[in-house]
Protein backbone atom coordinates (compact mmCIF):
# COMPACT_ATOMS: atom_id res chain seq x y z
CA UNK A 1 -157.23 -110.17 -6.70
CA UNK A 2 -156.83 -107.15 -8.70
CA UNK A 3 -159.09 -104.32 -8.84
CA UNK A 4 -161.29 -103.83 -11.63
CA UNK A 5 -160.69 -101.51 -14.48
CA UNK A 6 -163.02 -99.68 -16.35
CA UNK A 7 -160.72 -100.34 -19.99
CA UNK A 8 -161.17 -103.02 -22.41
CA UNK A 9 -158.32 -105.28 -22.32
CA UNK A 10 -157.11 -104.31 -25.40
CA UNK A 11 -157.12 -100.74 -24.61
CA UNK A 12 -155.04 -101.47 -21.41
CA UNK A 13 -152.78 -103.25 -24.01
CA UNK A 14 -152.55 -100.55 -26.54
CA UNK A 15 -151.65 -98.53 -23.70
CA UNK A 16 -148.80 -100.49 -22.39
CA UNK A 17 -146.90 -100.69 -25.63
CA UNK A 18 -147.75 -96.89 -26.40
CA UNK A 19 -145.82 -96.41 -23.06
CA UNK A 20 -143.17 -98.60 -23.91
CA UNK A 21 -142.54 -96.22 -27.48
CA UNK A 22 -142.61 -93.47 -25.93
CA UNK A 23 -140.01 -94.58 -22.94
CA UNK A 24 -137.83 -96.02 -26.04
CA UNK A 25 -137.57 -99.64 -25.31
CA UNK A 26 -139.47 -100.18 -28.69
CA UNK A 27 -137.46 -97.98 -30.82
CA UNK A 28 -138.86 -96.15 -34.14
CA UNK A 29 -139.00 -98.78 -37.27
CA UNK A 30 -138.69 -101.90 -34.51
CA UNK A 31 -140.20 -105.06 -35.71
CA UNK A 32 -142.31 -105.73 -33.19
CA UNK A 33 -142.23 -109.86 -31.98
CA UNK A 34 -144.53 -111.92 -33.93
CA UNK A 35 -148.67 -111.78 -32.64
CA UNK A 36 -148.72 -114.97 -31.44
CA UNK A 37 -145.65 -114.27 -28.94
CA UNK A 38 -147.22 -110.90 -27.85
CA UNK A 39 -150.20 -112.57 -27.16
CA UNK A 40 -148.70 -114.92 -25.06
CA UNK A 41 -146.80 -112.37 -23.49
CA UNK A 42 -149.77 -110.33 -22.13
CA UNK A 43 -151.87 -114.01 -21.59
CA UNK A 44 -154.43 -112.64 -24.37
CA UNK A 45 -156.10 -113.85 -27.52
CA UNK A 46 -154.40 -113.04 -30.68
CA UNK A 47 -157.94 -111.29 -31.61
CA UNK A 48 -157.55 -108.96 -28.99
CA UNK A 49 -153.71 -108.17 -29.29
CA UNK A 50 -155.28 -107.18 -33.24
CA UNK A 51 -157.90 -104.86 -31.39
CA UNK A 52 -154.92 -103.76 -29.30
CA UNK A 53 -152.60 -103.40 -32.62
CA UNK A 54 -154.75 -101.79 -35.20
CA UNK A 55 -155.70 -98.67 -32.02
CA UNK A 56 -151.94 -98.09 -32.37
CA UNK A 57 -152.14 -98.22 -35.83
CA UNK A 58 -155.46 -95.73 -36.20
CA UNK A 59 -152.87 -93.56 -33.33
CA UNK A 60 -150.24 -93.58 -35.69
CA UNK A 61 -147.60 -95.51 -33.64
CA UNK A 62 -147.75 -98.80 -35.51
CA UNK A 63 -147.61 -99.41 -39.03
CA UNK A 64 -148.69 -102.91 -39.79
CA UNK A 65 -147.22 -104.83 -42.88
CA UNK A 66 -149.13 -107.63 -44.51
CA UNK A 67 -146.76 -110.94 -44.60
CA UNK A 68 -144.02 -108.75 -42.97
CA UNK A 69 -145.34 -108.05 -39.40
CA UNK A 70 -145.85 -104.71 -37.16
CA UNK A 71 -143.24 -101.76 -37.12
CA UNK A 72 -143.00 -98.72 -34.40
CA UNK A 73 -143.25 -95.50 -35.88
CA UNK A 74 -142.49 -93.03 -33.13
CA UNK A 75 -143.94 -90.03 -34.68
CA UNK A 76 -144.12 -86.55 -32.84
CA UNK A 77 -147.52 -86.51 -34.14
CA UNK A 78 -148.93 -89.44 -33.29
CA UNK A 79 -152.41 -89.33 -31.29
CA UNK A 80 -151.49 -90.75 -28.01
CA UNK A 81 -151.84 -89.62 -24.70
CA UNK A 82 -148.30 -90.62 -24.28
CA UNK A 83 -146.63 -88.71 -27.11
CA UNK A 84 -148.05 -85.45 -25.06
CA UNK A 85 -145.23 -86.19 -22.71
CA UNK A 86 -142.12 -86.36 -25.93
């Protein structure tokens, strides 16, 4: 059983792919894999991988493109706890 966490799901999720930009395995302008994948991916709803998706946006990590999908932007200014650490 795991232990209880005191984040929203799609915070926790926002916070894994923030991690994953800022150890470069999602590289800056990366087309991220369509919603429906991620969301199977992290076993979540596709509502809450858009939560998750529009935080990184509002961070600046994420640009999202209507019809096109969701890029990386791996900006040194971007508003994540993670890009303290670039």
């Amino acid at each position: 059983m795991n232990p209880p966490t005191s984040l929203p799901i799609y915070l926790r999720i926002s916070e894994l792919l923030a991690r994953e930009i800022a150890a470069g395995h999602l590289l800056d302008g990366e087309r991220l894999p369509p919603e429906r994948d991620l969301a199977v991916r992290f076993r979540i709803s596709v509502g809450t991988l858009r939560k998750a998706l529009a935080e990184l946006t509002r961070q600046g990590l994420l640009e999202r493109r209507q019809g096109s999908g969701n890029y990386v932007c791996a900006r040194a200014d971007a508003q994540n706890l993670y890009a303290f650490f670039r």
